[in-house]
C-alpha atoms as a PDB file:
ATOM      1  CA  UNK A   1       6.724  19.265 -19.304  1.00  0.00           C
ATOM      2  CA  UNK A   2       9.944  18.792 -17.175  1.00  0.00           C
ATOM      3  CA  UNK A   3      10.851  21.161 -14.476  1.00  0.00           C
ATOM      4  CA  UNK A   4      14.127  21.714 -13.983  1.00  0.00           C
ATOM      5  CA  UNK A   5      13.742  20.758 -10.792  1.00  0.00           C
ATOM      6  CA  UNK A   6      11.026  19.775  -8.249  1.00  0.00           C
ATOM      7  CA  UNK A   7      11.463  23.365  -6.311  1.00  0.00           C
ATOM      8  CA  UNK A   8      10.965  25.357  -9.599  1.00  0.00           C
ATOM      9  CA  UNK A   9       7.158  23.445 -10.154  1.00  0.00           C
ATOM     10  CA  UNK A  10       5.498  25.892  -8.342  1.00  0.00           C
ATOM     11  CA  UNK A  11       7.239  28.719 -10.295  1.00  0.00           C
ATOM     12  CA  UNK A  12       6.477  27.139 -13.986  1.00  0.00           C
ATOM     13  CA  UNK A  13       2.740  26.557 -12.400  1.00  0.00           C
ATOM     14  CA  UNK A  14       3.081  30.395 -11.893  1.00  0.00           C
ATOM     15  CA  UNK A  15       4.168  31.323 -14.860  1.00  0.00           C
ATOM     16  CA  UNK A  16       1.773  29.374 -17.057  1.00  0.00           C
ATOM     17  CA  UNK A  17      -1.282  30.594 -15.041  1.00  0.00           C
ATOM     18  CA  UNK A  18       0.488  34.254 -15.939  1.00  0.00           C
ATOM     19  CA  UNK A  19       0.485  33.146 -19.497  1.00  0.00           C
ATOM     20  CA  UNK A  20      -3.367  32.287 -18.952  1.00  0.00           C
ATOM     21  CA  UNK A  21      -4.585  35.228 -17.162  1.00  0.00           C
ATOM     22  CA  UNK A  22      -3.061  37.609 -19.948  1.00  0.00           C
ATOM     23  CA  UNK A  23      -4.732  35.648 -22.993  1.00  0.00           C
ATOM     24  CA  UNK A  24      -8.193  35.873 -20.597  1.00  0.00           C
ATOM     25  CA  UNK A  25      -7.543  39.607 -20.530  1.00  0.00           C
ATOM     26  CA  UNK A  26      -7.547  40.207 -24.048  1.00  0.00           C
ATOM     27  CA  UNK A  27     -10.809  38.121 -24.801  1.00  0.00           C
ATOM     28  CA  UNK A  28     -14.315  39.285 -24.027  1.00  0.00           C
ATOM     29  CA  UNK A  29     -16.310  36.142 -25.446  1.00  0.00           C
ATOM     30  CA  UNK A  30     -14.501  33.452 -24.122  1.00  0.00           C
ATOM     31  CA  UNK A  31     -12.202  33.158 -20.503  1.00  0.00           C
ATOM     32  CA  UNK A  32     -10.110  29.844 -20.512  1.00  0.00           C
ATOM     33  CA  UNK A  33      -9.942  27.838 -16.715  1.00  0.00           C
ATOM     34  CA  UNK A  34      -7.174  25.498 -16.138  1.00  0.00           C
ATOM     35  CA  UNK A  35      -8.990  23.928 -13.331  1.00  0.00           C
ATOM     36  CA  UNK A  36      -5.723  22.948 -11.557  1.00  0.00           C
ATOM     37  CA  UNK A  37      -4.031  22.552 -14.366  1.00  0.00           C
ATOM     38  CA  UNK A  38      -1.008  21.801 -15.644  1.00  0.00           C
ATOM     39  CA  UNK A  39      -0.928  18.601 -13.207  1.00  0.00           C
ATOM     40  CA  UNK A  40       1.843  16.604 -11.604  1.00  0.00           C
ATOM     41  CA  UNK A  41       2.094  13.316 -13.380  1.00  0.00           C
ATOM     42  CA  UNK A  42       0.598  11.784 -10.293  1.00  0.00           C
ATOM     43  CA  UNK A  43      -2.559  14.214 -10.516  1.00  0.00           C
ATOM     44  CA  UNK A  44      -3.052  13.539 -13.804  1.00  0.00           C
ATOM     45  CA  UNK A  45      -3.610   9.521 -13.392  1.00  0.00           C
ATOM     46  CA  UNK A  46      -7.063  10.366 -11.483  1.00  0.00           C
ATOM     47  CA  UNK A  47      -8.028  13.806 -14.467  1.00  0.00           C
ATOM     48  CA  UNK A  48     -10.586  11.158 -16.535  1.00  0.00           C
ATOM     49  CA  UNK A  49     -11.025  14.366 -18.899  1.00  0.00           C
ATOM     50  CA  UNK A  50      -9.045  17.841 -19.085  1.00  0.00           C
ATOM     51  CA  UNK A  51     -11.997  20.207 -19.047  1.00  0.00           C
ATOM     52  CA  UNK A  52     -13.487  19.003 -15.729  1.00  0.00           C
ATOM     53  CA  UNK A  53     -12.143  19.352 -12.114  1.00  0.00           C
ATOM     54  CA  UNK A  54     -10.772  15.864 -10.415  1.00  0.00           C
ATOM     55  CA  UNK A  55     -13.644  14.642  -8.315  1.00  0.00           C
ATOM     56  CA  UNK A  56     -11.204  13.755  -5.214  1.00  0.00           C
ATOM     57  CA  UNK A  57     -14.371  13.335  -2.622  1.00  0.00           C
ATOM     58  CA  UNK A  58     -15.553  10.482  -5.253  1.00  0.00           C
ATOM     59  CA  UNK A  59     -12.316   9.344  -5.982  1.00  0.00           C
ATOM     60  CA  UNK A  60     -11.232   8.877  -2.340  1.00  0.00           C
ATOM     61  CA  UNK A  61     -14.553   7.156  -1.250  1.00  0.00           C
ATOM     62  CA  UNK A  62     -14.181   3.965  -4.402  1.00  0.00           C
ATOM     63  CA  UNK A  63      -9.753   4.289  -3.832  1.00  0.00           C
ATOM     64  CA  UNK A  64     -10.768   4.160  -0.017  1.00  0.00           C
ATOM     65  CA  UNK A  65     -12.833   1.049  -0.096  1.00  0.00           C
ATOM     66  CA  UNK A  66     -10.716  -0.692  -2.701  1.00  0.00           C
ATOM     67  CA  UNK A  67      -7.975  -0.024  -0.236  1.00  0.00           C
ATOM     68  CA  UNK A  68      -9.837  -1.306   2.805  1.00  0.00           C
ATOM     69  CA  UNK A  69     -10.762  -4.329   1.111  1.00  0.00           C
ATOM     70  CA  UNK A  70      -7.383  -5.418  -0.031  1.00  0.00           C
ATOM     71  CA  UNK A  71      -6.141  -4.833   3.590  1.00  0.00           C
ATOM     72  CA  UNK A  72      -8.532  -6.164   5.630  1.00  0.00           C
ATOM     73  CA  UNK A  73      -9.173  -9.636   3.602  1.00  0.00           C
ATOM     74  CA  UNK A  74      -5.171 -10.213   4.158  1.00  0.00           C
ATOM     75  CA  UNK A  75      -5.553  -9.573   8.065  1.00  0.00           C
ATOM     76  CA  UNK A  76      -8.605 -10.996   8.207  1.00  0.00           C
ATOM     77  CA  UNK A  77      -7.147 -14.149   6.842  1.00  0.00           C
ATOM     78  CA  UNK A  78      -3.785 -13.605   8.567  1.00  0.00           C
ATOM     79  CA  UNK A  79      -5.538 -13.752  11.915  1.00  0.00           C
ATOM     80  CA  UNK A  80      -7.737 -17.037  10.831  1.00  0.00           C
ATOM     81  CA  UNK A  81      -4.222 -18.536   9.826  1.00  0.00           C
ATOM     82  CA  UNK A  82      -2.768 -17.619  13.429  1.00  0.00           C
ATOM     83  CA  UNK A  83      -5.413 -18.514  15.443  1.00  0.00           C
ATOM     84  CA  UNK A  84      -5.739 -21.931  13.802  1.00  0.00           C
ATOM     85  CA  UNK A  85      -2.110 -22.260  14.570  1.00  0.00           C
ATOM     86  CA  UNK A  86      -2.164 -21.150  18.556  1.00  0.00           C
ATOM     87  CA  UNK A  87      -4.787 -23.763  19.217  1.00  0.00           C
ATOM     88  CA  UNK A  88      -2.057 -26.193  17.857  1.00  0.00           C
ATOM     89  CA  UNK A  89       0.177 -24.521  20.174  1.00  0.00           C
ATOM     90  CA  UNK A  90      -1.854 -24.743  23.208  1.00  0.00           C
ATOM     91  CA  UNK A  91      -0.614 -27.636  25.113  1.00  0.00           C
ATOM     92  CA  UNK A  92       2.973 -25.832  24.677  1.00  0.00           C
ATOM     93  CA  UNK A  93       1.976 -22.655  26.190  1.00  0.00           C
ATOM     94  CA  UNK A  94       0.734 -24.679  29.034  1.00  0.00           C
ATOM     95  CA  UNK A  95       3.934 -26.874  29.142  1.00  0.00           C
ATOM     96  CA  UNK A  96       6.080 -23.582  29.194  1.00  0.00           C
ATOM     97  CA  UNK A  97       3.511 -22.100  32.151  1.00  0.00           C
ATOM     98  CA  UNK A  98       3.954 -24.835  33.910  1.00  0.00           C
ATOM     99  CA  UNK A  99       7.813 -24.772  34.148  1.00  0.00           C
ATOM    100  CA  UNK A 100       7.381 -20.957  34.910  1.00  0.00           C
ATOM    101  CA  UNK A 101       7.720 -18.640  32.164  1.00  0.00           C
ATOM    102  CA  UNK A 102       6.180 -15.695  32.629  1.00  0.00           C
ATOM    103  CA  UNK A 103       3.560 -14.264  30.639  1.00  0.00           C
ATOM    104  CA  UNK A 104       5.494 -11.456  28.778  1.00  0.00           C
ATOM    105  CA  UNK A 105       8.065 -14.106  27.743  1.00  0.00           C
ATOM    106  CA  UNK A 106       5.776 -16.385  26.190  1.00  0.00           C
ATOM    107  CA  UNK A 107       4.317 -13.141  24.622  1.00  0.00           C
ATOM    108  CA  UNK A 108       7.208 -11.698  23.005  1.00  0.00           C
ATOM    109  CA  UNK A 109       8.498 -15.543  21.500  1.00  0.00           C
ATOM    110  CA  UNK A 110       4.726 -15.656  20.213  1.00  0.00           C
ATOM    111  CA  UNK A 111       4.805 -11.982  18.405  1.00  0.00           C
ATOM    112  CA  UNK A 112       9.028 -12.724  17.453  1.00  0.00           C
ATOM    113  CA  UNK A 113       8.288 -15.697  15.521  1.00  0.00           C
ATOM    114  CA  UNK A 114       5.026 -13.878  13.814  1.00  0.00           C
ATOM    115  CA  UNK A 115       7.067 -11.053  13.037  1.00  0.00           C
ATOM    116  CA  UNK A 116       9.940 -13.530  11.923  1.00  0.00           C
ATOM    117  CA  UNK A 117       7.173 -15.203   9.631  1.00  0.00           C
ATOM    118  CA  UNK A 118       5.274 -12.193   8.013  1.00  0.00           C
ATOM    119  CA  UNK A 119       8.785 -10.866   7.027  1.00  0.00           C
ATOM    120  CA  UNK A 120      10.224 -13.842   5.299  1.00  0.00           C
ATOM    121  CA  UNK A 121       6.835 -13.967   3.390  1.00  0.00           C
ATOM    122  CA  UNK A 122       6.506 -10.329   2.566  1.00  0.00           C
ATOM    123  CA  UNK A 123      10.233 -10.805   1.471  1.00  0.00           C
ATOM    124  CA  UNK A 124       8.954 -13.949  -1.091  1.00  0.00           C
ATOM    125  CA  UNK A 125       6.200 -11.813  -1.602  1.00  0.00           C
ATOM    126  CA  UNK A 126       8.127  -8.870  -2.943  1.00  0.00           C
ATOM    127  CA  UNK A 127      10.480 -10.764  -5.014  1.00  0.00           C
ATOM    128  CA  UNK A 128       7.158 -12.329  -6.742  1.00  0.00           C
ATOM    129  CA  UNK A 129       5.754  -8.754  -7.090  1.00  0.00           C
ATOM    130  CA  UNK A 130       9.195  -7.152  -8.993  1.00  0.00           C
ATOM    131  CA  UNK A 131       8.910 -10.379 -11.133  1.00  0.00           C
ATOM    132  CA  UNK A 132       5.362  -9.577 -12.035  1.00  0.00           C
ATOM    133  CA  UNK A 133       6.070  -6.119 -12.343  1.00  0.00           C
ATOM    134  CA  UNK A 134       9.007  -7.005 -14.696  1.00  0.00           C
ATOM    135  CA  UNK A 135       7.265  -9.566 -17.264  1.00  0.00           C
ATOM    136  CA  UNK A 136       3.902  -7.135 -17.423  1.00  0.00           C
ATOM    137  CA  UNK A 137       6.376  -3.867 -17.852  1.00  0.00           C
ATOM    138  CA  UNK A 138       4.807  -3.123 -20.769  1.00  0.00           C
ATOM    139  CA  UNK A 139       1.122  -2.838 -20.298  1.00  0.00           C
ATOM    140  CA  UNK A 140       1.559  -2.167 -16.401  1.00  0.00           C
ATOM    141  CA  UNK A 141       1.717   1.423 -16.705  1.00  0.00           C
ATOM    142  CA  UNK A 142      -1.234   2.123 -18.715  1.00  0.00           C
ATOM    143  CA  UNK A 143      -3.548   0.454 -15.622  1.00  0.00           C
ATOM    144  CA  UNK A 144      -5.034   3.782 -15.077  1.00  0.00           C
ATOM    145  CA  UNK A 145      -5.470   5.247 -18.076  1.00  0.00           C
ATOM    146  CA  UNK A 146      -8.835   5.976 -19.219  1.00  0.00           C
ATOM    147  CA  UNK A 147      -7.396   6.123 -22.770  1.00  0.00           C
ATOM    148  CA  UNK A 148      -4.508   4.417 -23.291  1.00  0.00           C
ATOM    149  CA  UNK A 149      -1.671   4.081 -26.162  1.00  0.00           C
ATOM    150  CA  UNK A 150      -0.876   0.957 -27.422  1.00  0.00           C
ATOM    151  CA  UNK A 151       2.770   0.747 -27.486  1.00  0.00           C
ATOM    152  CA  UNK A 152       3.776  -0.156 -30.704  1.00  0.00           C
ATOM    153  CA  UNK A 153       5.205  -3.599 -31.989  1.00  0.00           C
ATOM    154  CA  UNK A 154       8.954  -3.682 -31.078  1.00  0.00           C
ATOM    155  CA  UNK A 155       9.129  -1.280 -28.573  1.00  0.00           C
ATOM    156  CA  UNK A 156      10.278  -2.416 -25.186  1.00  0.00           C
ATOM    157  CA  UNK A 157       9.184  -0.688 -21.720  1.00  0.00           C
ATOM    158  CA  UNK A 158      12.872   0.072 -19.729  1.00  0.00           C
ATOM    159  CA  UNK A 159      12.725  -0.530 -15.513  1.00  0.00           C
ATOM    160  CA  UNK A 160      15.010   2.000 -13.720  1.00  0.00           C
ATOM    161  CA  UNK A 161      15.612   0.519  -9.825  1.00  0.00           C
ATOM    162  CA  UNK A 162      14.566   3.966  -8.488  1.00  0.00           C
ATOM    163  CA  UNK A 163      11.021   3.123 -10.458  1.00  0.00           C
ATOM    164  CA  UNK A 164      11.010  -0.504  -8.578  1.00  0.00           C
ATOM    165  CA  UNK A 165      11.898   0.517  -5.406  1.00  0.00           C
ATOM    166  CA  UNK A 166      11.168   4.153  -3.883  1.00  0.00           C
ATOM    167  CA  UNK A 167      12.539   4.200  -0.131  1.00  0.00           C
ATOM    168  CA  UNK A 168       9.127   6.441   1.334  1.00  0.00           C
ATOM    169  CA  UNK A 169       6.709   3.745  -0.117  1.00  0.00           C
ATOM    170  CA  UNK A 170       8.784   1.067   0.585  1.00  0.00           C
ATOM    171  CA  UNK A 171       8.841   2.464   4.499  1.00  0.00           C
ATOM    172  CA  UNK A 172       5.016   3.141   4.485  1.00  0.00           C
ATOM    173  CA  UNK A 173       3.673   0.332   2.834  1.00  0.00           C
ATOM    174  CA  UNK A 174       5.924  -1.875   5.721  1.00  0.00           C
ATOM    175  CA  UNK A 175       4.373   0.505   8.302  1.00  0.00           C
ATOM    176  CA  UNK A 176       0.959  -0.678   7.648  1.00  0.00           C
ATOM    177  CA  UNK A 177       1.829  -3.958   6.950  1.00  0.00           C
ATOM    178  CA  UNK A 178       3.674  -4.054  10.977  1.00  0.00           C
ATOM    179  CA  UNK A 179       0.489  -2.614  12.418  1.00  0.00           C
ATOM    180  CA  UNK A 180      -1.639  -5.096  10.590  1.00  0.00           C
ATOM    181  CA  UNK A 181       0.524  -8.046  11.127  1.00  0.00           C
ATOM    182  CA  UNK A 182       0.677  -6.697  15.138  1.00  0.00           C
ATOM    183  CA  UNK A 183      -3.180  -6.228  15.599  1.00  0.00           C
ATOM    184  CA  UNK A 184      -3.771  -9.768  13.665  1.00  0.00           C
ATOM    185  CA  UNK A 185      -1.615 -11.368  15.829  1.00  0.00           C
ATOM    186  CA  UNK A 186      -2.001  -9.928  19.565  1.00  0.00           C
ATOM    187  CA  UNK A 187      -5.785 -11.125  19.534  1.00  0.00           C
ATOM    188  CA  UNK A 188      -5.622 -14.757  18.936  1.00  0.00           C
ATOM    189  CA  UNK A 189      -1.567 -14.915  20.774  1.00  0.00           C
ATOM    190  CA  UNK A 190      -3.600 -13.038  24.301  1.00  0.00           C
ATOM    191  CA  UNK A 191      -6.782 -15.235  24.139  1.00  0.00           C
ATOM    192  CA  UNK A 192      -4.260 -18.752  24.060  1.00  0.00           C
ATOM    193  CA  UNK A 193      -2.382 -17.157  26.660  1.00  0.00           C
ATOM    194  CA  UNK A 194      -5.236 -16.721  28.643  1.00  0.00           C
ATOM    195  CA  UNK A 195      -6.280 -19.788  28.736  1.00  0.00           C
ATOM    196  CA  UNK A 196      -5.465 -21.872  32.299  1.00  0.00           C
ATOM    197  CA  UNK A 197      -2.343 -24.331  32.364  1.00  0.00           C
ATOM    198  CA  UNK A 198      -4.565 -27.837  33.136  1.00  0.00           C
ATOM    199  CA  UNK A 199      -7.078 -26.551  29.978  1.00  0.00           C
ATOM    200  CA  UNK A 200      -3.836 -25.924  27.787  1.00  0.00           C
ATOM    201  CA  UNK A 201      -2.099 -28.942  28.447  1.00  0.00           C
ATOM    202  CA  UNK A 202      -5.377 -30.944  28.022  1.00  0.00           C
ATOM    203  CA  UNK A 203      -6.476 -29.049  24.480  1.00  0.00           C
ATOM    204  CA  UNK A 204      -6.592 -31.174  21.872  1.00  0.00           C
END
């Protein structure tokens, strides 16, 4: 069903429940529960079957894991890969310590050029990801589906921009990529930066 707009879901919601409560009214035997139901098409990815409630304490805990796993293994790795790189950069720091910058400029260069890194490669990144999304357009939607319909032979699957690119993901998805990219980076940039100028300039 299509609303005819998203303010007036609650009030079709409403009005099917109504629909619902009468038929339940006039039958002794048998009472009919919605659980929930009608869902919105987001809600209805996670219902595996229409006559039991969506299990969201089960569903959060394996989404929530999944979730922590693909995020941590990229700053996990994103950490190794900057670490690795400030020992290179060692004998620099101690170079530029030694001529007298101070410790918050050699910070924010260190955390600039991250920054400048992580978002030319999440750009790449997300030009690879609409191109993927693009060539698998027609079995990409049925992911999630416990049951789904094979589209028939022919038939193409049409991209709309607003379905590639919604501005609130977009926005939160960079939010947690910033704080992971920030946390995966302070660590290794403070430790090389604590280090003393004659072991810097000496590291090998």
């Amino acid at each position: 069903m299509l609303a005819p707009s998203a303010g007036k879901i609650k009030e079709v919601k409403e009005e099917i429940h109504g629909i619902f409560h009468k038929l339940n009214a006039g039958n002794e035997e048998f009472q009919i529960e919605m659980l929930g139901q009608p869902d919105l098409y987001w809600e209805s990815i996670f219902r595996t079957l229409t006559n039991r409630p969506i299990d969201w304490i089960s569903l959060i805990k394996t989404q929530g894991w999944l979730l922590l796993a693909f995020l941590l293994v990229p700053a996990v790795n994103l950490a190794g890969l900057i670490s690795s790189r400030m020992d290179k950069r060692l004998p620099e720091l101690g170079v530029r310590k030694a001529f007298g910058a101070s410790r918050s400029s050699l910070l924010q260069q260190l955390l600039t050029e991250n920054l400048l890194l992580t978002t030319m490669g999440g750009t790449l990144g997300l030009l690879i990801a609409y191109f993927l999304v693009w060539r698998g357009r027609n079995w990409l939607f049925t992911v999630f589906d416990s049951w789904p319909d094979v589209i028939p032979e022919g038939v193409d699957t049409f991209l709309t921009p607003g379905m590639l690119f919604n501005p609130t993901i977009f926005l939160l998805t960079f939010g947690i990529c910033f704080i992971l990219n920030f946390f995966a980076a302070i660590f290794p940039v403070l430790r090389g930066m604590n280090r003393d100028i004659i072991s810097s300039l000496h590291d090998k």
